[in-house]
N, C-alpha and C. Protein backbone atom coordinates (compact mmCIF):
# COMPACT_ATOMS: atom_id res chain seq x y z
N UNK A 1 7.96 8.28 14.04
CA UNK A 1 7.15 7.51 13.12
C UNK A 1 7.96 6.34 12.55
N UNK A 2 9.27 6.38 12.90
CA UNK A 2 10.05 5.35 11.33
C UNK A 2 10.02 4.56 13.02
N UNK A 3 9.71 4.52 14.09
CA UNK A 3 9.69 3.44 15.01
C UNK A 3 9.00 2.85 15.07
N UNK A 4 7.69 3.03 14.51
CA UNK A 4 6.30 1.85 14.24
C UNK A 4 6.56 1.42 12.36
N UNK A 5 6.53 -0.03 12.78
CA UNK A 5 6.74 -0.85 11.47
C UNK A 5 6.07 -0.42 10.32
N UNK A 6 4.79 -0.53 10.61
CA UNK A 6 3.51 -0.03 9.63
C UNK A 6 3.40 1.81 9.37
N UNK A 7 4.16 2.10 9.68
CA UNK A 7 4.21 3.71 9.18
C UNK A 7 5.53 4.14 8.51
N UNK A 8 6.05 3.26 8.68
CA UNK A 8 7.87 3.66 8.18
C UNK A 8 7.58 3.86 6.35
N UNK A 9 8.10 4.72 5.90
CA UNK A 9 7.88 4.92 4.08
C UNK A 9 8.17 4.01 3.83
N UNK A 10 7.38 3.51 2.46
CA UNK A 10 7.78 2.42 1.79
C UNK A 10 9.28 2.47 0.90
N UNK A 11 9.46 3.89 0.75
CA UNK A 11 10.98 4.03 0.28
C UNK A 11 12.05 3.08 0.84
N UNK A 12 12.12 3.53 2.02
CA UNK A 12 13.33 2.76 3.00
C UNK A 12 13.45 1.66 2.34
N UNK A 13 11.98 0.75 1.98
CA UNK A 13 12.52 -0.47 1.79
C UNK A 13 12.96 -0.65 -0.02
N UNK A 14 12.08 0.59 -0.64
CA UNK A 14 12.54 0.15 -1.85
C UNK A 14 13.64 1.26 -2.62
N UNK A 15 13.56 2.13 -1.83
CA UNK A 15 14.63 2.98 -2.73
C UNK A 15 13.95 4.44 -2.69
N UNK A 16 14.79 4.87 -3.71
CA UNK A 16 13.89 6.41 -4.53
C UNK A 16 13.58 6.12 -5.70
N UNK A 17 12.73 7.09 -6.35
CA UNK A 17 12.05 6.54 -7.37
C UNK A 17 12.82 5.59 -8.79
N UNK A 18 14.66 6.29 -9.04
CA UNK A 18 15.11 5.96 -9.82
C UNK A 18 15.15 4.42 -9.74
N UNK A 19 15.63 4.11 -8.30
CA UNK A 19 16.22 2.37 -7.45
C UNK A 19 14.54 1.67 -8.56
N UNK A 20 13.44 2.04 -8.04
CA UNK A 20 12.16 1.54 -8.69
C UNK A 20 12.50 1.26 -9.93
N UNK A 21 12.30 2.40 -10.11
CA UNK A 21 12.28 1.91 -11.61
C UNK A 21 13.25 1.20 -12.80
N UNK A 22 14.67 1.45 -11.81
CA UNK A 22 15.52 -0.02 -12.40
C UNK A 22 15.43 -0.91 -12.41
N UNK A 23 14.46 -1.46 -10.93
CA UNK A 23 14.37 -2.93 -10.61
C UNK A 23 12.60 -3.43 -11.16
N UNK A 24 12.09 -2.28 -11.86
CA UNK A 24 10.62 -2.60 -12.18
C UNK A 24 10.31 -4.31 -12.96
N UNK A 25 10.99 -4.32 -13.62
CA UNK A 25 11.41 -6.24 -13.40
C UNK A 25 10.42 -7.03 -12.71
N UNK A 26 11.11 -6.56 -11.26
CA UNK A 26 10.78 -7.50 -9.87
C UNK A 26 9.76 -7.45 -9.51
N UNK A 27 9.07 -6.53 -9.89
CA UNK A 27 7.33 -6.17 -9.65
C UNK A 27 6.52 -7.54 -10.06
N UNK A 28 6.11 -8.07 -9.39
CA UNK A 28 5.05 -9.08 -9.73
C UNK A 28 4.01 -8.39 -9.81
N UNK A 29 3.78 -7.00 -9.26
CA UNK A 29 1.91 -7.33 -9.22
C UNK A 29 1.83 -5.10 -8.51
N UNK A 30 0.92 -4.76 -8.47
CA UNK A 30 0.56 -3.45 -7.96
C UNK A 30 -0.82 -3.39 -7.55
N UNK A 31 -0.97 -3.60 -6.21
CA UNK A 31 -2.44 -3.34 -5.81
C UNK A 31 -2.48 -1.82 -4.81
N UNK A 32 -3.66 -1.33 -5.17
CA UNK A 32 -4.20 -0.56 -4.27
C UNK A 32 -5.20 -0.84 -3.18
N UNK A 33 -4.98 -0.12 -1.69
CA UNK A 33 -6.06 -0.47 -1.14
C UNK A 33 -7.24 -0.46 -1.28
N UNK A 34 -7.88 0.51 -1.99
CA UNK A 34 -9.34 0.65 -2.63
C UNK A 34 -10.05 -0.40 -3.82
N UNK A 35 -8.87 -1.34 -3.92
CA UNK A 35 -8.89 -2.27 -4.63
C UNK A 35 -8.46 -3.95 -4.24
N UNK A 36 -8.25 -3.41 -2.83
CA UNK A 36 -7.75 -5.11 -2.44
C UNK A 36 -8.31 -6.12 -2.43
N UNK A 37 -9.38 -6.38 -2.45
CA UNK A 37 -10.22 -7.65 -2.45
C UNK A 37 -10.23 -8.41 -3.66
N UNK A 38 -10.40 -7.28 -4.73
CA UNK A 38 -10.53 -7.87 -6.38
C UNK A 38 -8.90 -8.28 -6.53
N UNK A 39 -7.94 -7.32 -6.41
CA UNK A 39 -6.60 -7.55 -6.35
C UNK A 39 -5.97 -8.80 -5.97
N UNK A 40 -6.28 -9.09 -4.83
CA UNK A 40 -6.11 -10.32 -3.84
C UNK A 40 -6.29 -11.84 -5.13
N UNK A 41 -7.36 -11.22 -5.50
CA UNK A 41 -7.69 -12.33 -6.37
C UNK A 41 -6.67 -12.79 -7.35
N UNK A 42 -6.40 -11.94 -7.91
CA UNK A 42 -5.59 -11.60 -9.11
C UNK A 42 -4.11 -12.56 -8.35
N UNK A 43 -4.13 -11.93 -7.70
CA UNK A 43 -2.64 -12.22 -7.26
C UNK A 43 -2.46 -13.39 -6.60
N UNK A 44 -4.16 -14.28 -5.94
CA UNK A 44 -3.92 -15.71 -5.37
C UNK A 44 -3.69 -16.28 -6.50
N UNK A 45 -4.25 -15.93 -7.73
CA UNK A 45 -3.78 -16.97 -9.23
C UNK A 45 -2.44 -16.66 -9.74
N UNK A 46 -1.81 -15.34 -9.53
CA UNK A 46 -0.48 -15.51 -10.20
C UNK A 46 0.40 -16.24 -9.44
N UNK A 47 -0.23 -16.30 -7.99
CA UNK A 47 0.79 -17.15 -6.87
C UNK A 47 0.91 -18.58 -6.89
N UNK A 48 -0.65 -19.14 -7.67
CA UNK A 48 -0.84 -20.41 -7.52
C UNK A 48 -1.49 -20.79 -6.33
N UNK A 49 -1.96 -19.63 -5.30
CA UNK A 49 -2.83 -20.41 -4.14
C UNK A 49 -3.95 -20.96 -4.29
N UNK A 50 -4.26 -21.91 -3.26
CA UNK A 50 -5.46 -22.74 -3.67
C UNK A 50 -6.81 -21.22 -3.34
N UNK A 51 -8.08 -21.84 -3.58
CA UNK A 51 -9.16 -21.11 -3.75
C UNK A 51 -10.03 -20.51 -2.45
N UNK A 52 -9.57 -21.68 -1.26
CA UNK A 52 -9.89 -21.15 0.08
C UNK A 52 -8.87 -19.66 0.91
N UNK A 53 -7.52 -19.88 0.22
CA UNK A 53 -7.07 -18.86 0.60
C UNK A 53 -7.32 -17.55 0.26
N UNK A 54 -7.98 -16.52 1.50
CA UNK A 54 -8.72 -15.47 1.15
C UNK A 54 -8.26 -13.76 2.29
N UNK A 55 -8.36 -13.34 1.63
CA UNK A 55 -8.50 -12.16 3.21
C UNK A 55 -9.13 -11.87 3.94
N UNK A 56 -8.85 -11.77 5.86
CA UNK A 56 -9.87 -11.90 6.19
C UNK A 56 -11.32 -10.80 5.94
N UNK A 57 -12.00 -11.22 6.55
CA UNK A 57 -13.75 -10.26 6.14
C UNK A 57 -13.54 -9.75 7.70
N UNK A 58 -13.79 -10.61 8.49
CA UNK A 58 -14.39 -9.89 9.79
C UNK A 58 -13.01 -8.59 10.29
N UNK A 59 -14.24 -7.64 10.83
CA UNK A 59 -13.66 -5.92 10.77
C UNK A 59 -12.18 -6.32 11.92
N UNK A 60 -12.13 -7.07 12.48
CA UNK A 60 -11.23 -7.17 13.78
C UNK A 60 -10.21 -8.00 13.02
N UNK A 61 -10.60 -8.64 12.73
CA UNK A 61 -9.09 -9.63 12.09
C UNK A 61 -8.92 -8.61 10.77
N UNK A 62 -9.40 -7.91 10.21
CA UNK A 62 -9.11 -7.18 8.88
C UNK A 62 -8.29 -6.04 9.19
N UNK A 63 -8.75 -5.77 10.31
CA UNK A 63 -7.44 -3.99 10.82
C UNK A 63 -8.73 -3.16 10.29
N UNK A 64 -9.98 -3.47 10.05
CA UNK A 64 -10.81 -2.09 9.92
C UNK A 64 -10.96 -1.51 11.04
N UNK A 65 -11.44 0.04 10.30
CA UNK A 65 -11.40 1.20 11.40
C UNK A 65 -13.00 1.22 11.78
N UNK A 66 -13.78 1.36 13.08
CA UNK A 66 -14.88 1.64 12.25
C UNK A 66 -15.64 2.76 12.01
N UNK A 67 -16.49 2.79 10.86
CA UNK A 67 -17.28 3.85 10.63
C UNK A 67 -17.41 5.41 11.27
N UNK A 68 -18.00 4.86 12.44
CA UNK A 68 -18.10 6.19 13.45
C UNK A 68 -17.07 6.43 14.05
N UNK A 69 -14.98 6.45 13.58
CA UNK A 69 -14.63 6.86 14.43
C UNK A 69 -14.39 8.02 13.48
N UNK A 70 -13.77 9.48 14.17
CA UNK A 70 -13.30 10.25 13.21
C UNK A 70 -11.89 10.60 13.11
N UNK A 71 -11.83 10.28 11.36
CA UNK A 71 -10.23 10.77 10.67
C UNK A 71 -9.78 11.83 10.34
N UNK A 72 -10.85 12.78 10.92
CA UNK A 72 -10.67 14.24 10.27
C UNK A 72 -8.45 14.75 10.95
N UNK A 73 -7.91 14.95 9.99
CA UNK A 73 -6.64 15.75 10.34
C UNK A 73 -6.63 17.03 10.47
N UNK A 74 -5.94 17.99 10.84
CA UNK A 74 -5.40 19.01 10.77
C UNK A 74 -4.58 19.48 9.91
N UNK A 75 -4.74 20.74 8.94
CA UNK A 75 -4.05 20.95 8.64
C UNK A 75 -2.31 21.31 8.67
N UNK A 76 -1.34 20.96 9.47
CA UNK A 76 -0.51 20.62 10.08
C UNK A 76 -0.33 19.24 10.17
N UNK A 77 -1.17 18.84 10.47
CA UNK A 77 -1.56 17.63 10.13
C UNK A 77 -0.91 16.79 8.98
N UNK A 78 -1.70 17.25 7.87
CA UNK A 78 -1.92 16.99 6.54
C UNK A 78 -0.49 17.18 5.85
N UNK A 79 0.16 18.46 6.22
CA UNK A 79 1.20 18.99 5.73
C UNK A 79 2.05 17.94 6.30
N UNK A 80 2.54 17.82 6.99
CA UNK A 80 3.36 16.98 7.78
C UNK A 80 3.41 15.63 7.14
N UNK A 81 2.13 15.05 6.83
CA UNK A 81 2.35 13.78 6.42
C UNK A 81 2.47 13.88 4.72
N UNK A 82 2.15 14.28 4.58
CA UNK A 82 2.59 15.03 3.07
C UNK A 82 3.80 15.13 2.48
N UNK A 83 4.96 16.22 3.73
CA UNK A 83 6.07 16.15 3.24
C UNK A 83 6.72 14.70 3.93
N UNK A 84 6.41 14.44 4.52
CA UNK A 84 6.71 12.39 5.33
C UNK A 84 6.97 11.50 4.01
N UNK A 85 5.90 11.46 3.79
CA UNK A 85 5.55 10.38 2.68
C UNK A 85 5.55 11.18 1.38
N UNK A 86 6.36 12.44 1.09
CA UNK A 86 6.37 13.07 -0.10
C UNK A 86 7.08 11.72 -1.62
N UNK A 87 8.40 10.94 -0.83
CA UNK A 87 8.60 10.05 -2.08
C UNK A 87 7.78 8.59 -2.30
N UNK A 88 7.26 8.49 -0.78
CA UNK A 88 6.33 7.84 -1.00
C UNK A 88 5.38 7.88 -2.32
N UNK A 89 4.68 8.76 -2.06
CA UNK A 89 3.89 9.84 -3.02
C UNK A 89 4.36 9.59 -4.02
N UNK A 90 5.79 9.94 -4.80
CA UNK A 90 5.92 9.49 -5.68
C UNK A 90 5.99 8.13 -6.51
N UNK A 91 6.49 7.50 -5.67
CA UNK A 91 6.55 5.64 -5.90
C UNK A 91 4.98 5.18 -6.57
N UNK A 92 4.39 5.79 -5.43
CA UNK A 92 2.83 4.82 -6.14
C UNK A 92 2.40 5.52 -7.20
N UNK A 93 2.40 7.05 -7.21
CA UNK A 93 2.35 7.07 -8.66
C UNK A 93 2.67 6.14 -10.01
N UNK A 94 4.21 6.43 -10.17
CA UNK A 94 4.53 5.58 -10.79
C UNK A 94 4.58 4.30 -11.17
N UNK A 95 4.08 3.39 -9.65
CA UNK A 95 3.71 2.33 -9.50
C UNK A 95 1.77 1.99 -10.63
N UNK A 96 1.25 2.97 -10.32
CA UNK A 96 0.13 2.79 -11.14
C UNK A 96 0.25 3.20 -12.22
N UNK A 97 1.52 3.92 -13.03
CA UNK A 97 1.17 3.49 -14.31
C UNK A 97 2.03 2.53 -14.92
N UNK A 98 2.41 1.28 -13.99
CA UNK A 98 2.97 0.22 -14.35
C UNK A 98 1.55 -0.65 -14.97
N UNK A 99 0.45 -0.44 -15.35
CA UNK A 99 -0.25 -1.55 -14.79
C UNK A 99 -0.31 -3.20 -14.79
N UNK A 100 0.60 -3.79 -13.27
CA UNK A 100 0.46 -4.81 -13.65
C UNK A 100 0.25 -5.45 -11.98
């Protein structure tokens, strides 16, 4: 897994939770995916981008999955990525009750 870019923990790049929260400073901004669109917003104005710059919509340029495929895991599954991304797990916690 740490050989595909997009799956590697976000730790690696930022630390463990303590490294975070020393450098919480550097945080410009905390979005969630269930929240990216409104987020996006937020964050083209703290950046200063102009108003056309947007994310894309269409499902193919966006990385959507679609609808009818199925995500169901396995338990093994579940566990596995669980203990994977266990400090993961922790980071965004803490990351959301930064709120900024």
């Amino acid at each position: 897994m740490r050989g595909v870019g997009h799956l590697r923990p976000i730790s690696l790049m930022f630390g463990g939770l303590e490294e975070l929260k020393r450098r919480t400073q550097d945080v410009l901004m905390v979005s969630m995916q269930e929240s990216l669109q409104t987020d996006f917003l937020i964050l083209r104005e703290k950046l200063g981008l102009p108003q056309q710059c947007n994310l894309p919509t269409h499902p193919t340029n966006a990385h959507m999955c679609p609808e009818d495929v199925d995500r169901s895991l396995t338990e093994r599954s579940v566990n596995f990525l669980t203990e994977y991304y266990r400090v993961d797990f922790e980071l965004i916690e803490y990351c959301k009750t930064l709120n900024i």
